[in-house]
C-alpha atoms as a PDB file:
ATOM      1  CA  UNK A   1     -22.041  26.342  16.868  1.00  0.00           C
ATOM      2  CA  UNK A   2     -18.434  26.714  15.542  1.00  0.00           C
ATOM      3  CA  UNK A   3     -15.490  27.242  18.310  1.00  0.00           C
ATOM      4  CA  UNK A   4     -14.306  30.762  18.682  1.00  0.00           C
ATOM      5  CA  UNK A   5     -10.589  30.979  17.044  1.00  0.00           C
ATOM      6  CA  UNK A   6      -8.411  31.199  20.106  1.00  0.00           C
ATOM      7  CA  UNK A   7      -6.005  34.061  20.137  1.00  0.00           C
ATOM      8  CA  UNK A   8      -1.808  32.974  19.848  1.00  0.00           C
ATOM      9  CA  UNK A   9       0.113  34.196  23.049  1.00  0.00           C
ATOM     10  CA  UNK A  10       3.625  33.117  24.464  1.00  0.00           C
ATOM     11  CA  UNK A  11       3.922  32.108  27.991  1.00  0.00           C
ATOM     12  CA  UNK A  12       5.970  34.990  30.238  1.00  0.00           C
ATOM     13  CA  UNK A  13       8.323  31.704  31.146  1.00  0.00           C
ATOM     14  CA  UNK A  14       9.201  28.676  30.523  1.00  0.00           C
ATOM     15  CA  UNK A  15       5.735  25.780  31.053  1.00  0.00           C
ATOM     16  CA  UNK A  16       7.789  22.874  29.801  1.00  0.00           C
ATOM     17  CA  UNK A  17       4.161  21.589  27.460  1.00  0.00           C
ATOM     18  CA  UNK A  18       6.458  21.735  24.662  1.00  0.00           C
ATOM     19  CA  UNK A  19       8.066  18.571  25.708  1.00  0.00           C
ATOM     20  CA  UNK A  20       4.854  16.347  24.797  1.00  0.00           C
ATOM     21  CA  UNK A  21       6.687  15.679  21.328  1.00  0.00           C
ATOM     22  CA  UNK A  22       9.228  13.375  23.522  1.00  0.00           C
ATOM     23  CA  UNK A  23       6.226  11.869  25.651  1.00  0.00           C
ATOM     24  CA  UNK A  24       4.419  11.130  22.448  1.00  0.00           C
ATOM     25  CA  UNK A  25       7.610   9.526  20.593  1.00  0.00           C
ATOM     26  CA  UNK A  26       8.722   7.454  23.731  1.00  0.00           C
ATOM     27  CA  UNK A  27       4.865   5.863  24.401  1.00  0.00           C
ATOM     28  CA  UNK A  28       4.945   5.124  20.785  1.00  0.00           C
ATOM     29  CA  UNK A  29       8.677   3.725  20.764  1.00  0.00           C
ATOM     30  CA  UNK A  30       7.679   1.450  23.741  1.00  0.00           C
ATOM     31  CA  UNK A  31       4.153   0.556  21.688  1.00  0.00           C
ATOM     32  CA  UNK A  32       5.994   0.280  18.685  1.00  0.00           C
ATOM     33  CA  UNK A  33       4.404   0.874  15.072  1.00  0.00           C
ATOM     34  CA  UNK A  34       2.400  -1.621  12.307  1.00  0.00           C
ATOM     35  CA  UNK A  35       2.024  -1.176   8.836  1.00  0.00           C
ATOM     36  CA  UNK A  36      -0.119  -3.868   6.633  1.00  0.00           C
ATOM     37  CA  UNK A  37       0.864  -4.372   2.932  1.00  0.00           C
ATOM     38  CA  UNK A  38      -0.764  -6.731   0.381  1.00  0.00           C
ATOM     39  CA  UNK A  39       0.285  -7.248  -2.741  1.00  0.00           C
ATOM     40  CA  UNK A  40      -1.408  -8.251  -5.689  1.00  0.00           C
ATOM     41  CA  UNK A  41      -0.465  -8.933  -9.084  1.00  0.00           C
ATOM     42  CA  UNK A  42      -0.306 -11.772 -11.880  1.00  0.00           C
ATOM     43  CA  UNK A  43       1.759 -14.812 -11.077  1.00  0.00           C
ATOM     44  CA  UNK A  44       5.442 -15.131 -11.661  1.00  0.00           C
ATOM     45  CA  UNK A  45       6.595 -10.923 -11.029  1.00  0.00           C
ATOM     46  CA  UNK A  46       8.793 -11.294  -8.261  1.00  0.00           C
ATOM     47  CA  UNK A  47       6.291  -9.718  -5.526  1.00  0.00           C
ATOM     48  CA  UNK A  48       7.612 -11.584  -2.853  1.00  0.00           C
ATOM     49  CA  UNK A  49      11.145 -10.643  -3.915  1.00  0.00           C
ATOM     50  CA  UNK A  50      10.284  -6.750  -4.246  1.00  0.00           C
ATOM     51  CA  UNK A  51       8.868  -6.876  -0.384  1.00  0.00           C
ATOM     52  CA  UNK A  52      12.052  -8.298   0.770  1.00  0.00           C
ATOM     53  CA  UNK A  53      14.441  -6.130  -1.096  1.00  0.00           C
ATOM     54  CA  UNK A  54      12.227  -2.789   0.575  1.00  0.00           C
ATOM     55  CA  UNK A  55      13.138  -3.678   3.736  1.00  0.00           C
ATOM     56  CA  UNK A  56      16.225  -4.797   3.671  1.00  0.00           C
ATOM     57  CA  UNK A  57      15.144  -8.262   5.105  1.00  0.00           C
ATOM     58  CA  UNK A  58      14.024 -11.870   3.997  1.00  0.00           C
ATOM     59  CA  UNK A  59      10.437 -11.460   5.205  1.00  0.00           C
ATOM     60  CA  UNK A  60       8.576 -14.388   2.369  1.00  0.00           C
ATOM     61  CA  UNK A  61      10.104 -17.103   0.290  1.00  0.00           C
ATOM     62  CA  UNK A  62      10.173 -16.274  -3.396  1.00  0.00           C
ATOM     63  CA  UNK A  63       8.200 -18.584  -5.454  1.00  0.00           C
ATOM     64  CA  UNK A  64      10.592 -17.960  -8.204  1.00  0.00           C
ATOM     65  CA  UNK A  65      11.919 -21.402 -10.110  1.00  0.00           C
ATOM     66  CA  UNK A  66      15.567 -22.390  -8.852  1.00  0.00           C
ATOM     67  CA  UNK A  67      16.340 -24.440 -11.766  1.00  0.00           C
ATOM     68  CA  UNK A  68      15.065 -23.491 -15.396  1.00  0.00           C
ATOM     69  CA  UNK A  69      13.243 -26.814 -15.932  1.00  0.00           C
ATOM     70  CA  UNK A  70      11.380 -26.271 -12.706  1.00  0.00           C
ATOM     71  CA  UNK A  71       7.448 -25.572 -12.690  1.00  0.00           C
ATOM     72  CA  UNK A  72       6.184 -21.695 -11.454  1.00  0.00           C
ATOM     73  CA  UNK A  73       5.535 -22.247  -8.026  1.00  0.00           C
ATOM     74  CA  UNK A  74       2.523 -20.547  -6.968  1.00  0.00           C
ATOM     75  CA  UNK A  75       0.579 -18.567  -4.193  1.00  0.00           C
ATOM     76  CA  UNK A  76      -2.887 -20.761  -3.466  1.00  0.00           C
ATOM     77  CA  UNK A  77      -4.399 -18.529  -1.279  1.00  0.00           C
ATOM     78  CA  UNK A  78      -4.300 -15.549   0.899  1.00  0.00           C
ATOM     79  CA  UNK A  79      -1.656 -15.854   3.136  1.00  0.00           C
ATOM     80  CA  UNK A  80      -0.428 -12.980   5.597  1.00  0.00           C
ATOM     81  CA  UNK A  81       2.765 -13.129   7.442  1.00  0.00           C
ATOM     82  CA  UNK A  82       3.988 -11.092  10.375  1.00  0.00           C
ATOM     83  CA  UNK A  83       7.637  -9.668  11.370  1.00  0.00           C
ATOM     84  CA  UNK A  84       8.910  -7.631  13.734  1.00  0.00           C
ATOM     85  CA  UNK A  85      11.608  -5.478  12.429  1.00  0.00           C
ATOM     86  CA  UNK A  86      13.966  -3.016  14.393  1.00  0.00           C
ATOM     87  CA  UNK A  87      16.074   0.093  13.160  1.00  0.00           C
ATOM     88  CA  UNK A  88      17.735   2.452  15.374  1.00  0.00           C
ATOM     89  CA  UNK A  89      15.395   1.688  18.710  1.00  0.00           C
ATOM     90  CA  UNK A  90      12.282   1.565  16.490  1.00  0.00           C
ATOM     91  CA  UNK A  91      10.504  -1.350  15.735  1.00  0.00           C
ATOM     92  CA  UNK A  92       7.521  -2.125  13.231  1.00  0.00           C
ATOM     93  CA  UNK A  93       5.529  -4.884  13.121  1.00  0.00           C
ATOM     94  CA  UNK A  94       4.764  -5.683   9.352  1.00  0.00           C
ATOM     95  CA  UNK A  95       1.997  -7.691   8.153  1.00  0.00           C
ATOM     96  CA  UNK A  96       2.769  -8.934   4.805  1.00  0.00           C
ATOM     97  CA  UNK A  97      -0.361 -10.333   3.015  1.00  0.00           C
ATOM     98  CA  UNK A  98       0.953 -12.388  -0.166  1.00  0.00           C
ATOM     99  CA  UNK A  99      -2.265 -13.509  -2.646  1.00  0.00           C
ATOM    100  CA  UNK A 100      -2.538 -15.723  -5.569  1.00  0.00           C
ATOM    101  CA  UNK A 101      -1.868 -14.805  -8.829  1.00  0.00           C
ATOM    102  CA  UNK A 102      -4.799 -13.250 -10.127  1.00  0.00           C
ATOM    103  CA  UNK A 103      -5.778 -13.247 -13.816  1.00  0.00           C
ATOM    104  CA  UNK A 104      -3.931 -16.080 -13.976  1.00  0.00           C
ATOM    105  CA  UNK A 105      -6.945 -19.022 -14.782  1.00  0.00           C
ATOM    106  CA  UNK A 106      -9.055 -19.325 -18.101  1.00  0.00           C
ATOM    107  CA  UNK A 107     -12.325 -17.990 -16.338  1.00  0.00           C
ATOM    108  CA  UNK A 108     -11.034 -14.631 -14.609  1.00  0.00           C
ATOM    109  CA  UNK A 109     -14.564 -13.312 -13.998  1.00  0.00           C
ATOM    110  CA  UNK A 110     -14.745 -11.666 -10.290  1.00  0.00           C
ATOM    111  CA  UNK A 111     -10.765 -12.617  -9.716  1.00  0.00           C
ATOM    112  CA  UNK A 112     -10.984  -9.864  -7.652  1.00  0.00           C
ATOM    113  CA  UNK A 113     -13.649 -10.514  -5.250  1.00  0.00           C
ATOM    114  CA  UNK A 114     -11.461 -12.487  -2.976  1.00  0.00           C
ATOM    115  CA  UNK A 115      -8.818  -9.836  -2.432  1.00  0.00           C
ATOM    116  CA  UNK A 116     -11.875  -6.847  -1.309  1.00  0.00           C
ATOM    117  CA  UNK A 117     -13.595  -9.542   0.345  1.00  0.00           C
ATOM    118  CA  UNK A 118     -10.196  -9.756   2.830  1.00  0.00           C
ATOM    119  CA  UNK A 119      -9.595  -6.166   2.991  1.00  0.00           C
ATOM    120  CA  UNK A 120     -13.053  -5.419   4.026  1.00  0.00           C
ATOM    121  CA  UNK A 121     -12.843  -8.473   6.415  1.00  0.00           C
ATOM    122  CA  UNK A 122     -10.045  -6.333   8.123  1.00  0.00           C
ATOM    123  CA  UNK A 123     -12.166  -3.453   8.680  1.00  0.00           C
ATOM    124  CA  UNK A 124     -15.042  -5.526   9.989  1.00  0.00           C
ATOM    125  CA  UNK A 125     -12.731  -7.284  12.576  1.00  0.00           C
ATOM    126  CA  UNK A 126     -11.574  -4.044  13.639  1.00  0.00           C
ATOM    127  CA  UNK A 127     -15.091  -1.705  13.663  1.00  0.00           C
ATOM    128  CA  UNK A 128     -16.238  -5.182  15.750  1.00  0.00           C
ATOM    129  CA  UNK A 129     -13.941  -4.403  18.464  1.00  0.00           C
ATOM    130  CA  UNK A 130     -13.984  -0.789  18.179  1.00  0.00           C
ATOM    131  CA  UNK A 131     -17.448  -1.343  19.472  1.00  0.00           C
ATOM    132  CA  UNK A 132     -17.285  -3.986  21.947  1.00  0.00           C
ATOM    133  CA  UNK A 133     -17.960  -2.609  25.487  1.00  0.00           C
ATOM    134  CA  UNK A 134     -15.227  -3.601  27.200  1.00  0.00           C
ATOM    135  CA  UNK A 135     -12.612  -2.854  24.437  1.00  0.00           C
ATOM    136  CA  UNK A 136      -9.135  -3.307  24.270  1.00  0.00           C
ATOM    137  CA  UNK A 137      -7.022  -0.131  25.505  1.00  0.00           C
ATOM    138  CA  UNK A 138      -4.965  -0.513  21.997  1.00  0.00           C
ATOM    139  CA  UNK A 139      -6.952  -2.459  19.305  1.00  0.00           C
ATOM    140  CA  UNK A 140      -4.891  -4.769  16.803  1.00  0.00           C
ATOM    141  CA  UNK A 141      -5.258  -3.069  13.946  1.00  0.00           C
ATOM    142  CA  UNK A 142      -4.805  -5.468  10.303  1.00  0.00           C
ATOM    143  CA  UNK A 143      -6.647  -2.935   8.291  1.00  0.00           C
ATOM    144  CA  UNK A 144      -4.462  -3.010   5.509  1.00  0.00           C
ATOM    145  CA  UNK A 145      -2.323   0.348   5.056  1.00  0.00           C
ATOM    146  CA  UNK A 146      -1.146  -0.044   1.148  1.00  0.00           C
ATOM    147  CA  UNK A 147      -1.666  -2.181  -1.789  1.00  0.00           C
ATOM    148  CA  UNK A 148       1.382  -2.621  -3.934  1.00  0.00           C
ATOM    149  CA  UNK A 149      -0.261  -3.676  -7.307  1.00  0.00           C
ATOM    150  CA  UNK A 150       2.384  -5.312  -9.460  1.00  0.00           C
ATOM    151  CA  UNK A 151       2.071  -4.771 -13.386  1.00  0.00           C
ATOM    152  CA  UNK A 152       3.713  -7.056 -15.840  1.00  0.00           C
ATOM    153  CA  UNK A 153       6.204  -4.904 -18.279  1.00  0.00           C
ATOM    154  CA  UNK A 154       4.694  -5.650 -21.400  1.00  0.00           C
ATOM    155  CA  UNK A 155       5.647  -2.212 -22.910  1.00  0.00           C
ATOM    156  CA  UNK A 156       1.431  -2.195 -24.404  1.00  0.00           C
ATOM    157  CA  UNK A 157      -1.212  -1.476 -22.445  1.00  0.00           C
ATOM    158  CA  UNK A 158      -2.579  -2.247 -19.453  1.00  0.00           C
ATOM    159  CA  UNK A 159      -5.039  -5.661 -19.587  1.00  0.00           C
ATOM    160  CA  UNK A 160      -8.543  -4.767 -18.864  1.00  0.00           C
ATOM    161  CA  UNK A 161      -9.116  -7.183 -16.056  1.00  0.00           C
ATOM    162  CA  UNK A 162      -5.663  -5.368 -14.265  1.00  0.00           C
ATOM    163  CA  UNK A 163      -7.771  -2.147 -14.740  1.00  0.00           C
ATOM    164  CA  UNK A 164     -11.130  -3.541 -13.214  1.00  0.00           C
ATOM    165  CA  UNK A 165      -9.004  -4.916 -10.307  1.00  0.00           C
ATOM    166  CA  UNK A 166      -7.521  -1.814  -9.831  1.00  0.00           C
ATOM    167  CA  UNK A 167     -10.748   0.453 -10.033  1.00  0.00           C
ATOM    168  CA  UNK A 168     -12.341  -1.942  -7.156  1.00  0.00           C
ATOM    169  CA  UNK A 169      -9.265  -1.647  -4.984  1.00  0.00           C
ATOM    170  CA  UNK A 170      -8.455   1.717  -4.976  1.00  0.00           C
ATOM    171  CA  UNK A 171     -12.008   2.261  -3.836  1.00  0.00           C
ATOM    172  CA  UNK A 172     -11.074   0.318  -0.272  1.00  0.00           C
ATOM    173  CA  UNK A 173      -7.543   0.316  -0.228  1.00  0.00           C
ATOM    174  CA  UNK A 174      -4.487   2.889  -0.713  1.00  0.00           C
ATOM    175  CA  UNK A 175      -3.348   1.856  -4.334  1.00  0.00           C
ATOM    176  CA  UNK A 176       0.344   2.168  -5.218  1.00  0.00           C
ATOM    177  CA  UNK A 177       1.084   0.185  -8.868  1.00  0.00           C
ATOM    178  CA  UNK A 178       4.301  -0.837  -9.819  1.00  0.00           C
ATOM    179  CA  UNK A 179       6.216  -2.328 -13.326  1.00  0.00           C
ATOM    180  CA  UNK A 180       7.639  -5.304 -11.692  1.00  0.00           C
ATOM    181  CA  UNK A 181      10.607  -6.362 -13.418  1.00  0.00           C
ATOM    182  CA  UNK A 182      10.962  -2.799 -15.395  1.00  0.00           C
ATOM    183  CA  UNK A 183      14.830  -4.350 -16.386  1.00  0.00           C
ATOM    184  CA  UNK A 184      13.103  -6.446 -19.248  1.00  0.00           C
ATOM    185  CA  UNK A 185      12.339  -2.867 -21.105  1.00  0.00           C
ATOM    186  CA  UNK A 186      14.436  -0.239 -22.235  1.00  0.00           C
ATOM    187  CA  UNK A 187      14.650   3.072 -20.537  1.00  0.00           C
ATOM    188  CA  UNK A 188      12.560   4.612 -23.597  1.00  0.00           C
ATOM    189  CA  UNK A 189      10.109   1.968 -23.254  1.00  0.00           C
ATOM    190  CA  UNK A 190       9.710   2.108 -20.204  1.00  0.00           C
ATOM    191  CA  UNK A 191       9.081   5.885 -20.226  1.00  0.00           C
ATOM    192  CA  UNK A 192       6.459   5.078 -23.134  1.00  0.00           C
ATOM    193  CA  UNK A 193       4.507   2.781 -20.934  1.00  0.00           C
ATOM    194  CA  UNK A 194       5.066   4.627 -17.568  1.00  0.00           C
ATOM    195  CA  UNK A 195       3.125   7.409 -19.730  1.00  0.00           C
ATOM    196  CA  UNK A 196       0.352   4.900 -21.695  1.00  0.00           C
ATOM    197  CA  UNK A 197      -0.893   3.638 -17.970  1.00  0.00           C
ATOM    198  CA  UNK A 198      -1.100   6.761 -16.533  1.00  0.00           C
ATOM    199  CA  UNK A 199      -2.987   8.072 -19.637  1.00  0.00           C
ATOM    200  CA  UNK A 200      -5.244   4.858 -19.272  1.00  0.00           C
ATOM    201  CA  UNK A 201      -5.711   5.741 -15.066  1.00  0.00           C
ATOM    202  CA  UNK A 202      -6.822   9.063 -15.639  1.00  0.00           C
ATOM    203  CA  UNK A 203      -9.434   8.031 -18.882  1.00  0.00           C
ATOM    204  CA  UNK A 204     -10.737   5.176 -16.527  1.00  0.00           C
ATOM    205  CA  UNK A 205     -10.994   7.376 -13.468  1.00  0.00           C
ATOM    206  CA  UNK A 206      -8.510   5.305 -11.393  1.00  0.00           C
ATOM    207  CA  UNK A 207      -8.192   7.345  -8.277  1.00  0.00           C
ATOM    208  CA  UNK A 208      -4.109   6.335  -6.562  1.00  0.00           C
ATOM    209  CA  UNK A 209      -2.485   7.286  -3.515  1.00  0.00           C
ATOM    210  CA  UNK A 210      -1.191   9.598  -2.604  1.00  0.00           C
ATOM    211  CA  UNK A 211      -4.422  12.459  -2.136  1.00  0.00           C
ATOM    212  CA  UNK A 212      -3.816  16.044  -1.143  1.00  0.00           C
ATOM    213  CA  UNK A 213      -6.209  17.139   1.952  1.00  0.00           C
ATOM    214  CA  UNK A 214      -6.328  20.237   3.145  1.00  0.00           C
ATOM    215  CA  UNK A 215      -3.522  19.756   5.705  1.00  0.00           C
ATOM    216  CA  UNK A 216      -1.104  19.697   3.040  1.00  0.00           C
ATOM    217  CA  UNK A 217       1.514  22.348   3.290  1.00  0.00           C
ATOM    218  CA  UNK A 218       2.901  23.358   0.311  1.00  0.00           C
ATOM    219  CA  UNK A 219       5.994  21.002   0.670  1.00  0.00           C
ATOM    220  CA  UNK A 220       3.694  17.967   1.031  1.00  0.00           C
ATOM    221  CA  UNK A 221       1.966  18.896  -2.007  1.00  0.00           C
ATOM    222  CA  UNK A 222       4.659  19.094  -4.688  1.00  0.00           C
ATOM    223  CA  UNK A 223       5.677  16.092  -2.883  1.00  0.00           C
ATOM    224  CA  UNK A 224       3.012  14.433  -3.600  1.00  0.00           C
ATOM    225  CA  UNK A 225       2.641  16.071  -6.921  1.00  0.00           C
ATOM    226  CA  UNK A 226       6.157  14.473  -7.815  1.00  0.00           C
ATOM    227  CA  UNK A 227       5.227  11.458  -6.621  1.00  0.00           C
ATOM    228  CA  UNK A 228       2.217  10.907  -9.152  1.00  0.00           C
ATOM    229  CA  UNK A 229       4.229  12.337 -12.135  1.00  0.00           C
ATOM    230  CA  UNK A 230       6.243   9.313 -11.324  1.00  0.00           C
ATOM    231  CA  UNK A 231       3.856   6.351 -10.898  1.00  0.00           C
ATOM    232  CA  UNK A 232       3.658   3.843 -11.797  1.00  0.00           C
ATOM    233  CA  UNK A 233       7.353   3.024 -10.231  1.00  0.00           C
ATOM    234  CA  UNK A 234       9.689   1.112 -12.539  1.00  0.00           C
ATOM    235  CA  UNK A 235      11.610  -1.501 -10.160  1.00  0.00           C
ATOM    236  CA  UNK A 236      13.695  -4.536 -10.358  1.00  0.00           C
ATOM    237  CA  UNK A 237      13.752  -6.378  -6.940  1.00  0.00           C
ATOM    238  CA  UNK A 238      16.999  -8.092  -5.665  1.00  0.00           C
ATOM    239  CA  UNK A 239      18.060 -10.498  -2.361  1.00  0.00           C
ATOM    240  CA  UNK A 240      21.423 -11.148  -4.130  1.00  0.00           C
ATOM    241  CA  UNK A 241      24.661  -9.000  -4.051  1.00  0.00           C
ATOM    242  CA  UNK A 242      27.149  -8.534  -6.469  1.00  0.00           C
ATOM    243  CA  UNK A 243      30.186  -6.459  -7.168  1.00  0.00           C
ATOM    244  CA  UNK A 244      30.185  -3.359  -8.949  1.00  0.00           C
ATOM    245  CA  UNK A 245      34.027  -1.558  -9.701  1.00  0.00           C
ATOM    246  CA  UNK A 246      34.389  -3.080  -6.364  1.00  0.00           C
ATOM    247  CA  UNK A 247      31.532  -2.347  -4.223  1.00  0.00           C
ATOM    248  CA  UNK A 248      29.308  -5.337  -3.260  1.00  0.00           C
ATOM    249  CA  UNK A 249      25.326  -3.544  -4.610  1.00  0.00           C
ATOM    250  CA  UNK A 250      22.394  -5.372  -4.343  1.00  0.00           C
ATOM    251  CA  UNK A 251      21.554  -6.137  -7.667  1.00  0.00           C
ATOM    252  CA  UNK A 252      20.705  -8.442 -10.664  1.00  0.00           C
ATOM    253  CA  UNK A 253      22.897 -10.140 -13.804  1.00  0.00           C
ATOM    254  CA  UNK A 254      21.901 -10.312 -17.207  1.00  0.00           C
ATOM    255  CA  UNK A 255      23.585 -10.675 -20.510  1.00  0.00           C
ATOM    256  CA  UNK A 256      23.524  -6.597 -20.819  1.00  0.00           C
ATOM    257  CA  UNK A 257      25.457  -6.249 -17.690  1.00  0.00           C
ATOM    258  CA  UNK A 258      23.825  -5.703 -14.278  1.00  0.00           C
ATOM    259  CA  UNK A 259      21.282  -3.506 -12.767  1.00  0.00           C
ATOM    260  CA  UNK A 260      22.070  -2.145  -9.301  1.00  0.00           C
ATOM    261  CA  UNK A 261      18.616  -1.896  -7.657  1.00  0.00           C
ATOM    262  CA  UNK A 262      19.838   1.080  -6.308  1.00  0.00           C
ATOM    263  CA  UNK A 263      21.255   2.897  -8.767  1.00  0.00           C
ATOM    264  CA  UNK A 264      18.420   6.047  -9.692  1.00  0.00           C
ATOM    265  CA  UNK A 265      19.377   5.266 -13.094  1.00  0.00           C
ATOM    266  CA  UNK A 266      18.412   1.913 -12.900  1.00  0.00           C
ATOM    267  CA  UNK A 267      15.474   2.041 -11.675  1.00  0.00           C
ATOM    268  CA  UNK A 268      13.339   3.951  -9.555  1.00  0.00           C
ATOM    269  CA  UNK A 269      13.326   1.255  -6.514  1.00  0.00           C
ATOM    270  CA  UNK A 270      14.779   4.123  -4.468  1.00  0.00           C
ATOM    271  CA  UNK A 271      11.828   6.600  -5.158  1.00  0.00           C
ATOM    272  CA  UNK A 272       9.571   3.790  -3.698  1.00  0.00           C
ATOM    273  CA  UNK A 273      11.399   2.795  -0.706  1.00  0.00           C
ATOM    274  CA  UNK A 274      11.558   5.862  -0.125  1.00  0.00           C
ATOM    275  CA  UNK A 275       7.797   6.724  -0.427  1.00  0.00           C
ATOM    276  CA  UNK A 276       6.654   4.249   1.662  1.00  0.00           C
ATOM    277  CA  UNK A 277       9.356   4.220   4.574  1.00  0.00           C
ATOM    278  CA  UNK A 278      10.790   7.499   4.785  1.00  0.00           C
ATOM    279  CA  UNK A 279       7.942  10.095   3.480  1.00  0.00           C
ATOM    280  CA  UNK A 280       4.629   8.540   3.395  1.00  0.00           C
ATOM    281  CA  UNK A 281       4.391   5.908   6.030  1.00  0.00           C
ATOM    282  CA  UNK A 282       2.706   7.820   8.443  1.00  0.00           C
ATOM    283  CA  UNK A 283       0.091   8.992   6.482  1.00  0.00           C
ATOM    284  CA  UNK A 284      -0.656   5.754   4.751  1.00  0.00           C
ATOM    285  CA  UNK A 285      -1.641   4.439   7.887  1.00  0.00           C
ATOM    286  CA  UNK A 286      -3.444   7.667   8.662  1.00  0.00           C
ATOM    287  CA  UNK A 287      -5.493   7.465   5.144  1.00  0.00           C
ATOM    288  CA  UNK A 288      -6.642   3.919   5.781  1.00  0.00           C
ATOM    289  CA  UNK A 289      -8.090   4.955   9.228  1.00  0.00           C
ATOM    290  CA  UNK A 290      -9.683   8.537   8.118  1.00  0.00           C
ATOM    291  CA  UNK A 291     -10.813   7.691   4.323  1.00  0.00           C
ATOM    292  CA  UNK A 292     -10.925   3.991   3.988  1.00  0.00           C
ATOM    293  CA  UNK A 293     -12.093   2.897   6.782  1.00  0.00           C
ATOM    294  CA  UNK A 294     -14.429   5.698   7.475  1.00  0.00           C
ATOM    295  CA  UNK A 295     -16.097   5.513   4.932  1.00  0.00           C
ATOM    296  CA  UNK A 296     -16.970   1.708   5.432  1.00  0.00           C
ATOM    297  CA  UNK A 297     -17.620   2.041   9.107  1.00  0.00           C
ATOM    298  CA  UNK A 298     -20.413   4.905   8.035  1.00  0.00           C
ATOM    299  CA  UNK A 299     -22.024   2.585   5.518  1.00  0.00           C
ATOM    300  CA  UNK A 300     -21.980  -0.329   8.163  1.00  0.00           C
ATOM    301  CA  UNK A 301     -23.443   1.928  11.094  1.00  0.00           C
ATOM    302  CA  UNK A 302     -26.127   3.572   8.742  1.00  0.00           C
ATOM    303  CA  UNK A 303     -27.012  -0.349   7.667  1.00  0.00           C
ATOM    304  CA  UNK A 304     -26.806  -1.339  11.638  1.00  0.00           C
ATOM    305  CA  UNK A 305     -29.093   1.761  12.423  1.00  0.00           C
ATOM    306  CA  UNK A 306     -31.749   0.919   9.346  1.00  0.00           C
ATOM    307  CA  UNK A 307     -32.114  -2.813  10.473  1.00  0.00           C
ATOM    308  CA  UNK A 308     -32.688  -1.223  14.370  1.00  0.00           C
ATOM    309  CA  UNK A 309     -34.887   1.136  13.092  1.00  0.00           C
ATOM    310  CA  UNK A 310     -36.984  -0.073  10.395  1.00  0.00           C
ATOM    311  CA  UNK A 311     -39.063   2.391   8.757  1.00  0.00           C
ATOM    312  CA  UNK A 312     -43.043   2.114   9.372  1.00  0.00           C
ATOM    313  CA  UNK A 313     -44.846   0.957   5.777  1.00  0.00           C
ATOM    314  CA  UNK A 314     -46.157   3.600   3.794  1.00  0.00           C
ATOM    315  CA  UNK A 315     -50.343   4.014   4.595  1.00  0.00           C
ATOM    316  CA  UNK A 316     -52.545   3.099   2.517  1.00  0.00           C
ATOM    317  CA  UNK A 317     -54.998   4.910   0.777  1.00  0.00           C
ATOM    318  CA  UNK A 318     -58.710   3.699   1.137  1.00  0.00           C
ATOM    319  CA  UNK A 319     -60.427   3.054  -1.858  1.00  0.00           C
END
């Protein structure tokens, strides 16, 4: 039976109900916030160096070579690591889940087994304690919220093993790809390949963050319309700062001159900090728990419920 739409009416004076946007922020500033971020992507495209230059904060060592005769170090396994950061009276605790290099080895069949394998892990730990009688008041949550999936900027094509990958994880995870490095190509290449991957997405049926629900207002909507004319998002991460007509920019030397990260004309690091911190947090965090994770903790409880609840064997018919 569907509720009855309840009629709109304005209080003859003043309740004070409207101040449950304050209760709600300070609980949550006292609880403070998580967000969970892996990121995947061949070895060598300065993932590590990309996280830290997002938030402003040396969160992983780079595996980047110091010296030009040293080896590639490299990521051996899944490793996540957890910071607390605070801005103005708000803090977020960020899980940072670093993986190897995949793609990388001669024999790259089911690379990406290991990296859905630990995302569903996360929503298994947490549908375990979601149902546990005595369950925590506030339940750790490491479901991960985003997937930053690195691309190497090739200027071709996508490689078909970085479009399997990214088929399987977009169906478990929020998917946002990036050209890592997007300084090595021109600004007309880059626009070529920007517009050859997305072309390749769409004929492979490649479904990325962000989706439009019907909550969307029209605002969110061409945001998030804007946002997908723009992915994948050309960047060019940077720890170091160096001085541009007299400003000290975070940024990176070459033998062309140097890229300031922030610089819109640059690159579009900007547009992604800003999609992931400033616009979109929120609701990454609020996909994972109503798409994502719904949809595995249906499949798990329908499994749970046939094993309970076997069905009787079919009768047979007498000869």
């Amino acid at each position: 039976m569907a509720a009855a739409t309840a009629e709109e009416i304005r209080a003859n004076a003043y309740v004070g109900f409207d101040t449950i946007t304050q209760q709600i922020e300070h609980k949550l500033l006292k609880r403070g916030f998580q967000f969970n971020v892996i990121v995947v992507g061949q070895t060598g495209l300065g993932k590590s160096t990309l996280i830290n230059t997002i938030f402003a904060s040396h969160l992983i060592d780079s595996k980047g070579r110091k010296e030009a005769d040293e080896p590639v170090r490299q990521t051996t396994e899944i490793h996540p690591v957890s910071h607390v950061i605070a801005e103005n009276g708000v803090k977020l605790r960020l899980n940072i889940v670093d993986t190897p290099g995949y793609g990388d080895q001669i024999d790259n069949e089911n690379c990406w087994d290991p990296l859905v394998k630990y995302i569903k892990d996360q929503h298994s730990a947490y549908l375990r304690k979601e149902l546990t009688a005595m369950r925590d008041r506030h339940i750790q949550d490491t479901r991960i919220h985003c997937c930053l999936f690195f691309i190497n900027p090739t200027g071709h094509s996508l490689r078909p093993i970085d479009i399997i990958v990214m088929k399987k994880l977009s169906e478990v995870v929020n998917v946002v790809p990036v050209i890592a490095k997007s300084d090595s190509l021109t600004l007309e290449e880059r626009d070529a390949f920007k517009q050859k991957i997305r072309a390749e997405l769409q004929y492979h049926n490649i479904r990325l963050y962000p989706f439009d629900t019907d909550e969307n207002d029209e605002e969110e909507v061409q945001l998030n319309e804007s946002i997908r004319s723009m992915i994948p998002f050309a960047v060019v991460g940077s720890e170091r700062n160096v001085i541009i007509d007299g400003k000290s920019v975070r940024g990176r030397k070459n033998r062309w001159g140097v890229v300031n990260v922030e610089d819109e004309t640059h690159c579009e690091f900007v547009y992604l900090r800003n999609f992931l911190t400033r616009t979109h947090l929120q609701d990454l965090i609020e996909t994972t728990a109503q798409i994502h994770y719904e949809a595995f903790r249906s499949k798990q409880l329908l499994a749970l419920k046939e094993q309970t609840n076997p069905r009787p064997p079919a009768a047979q018919s007498s000869a």
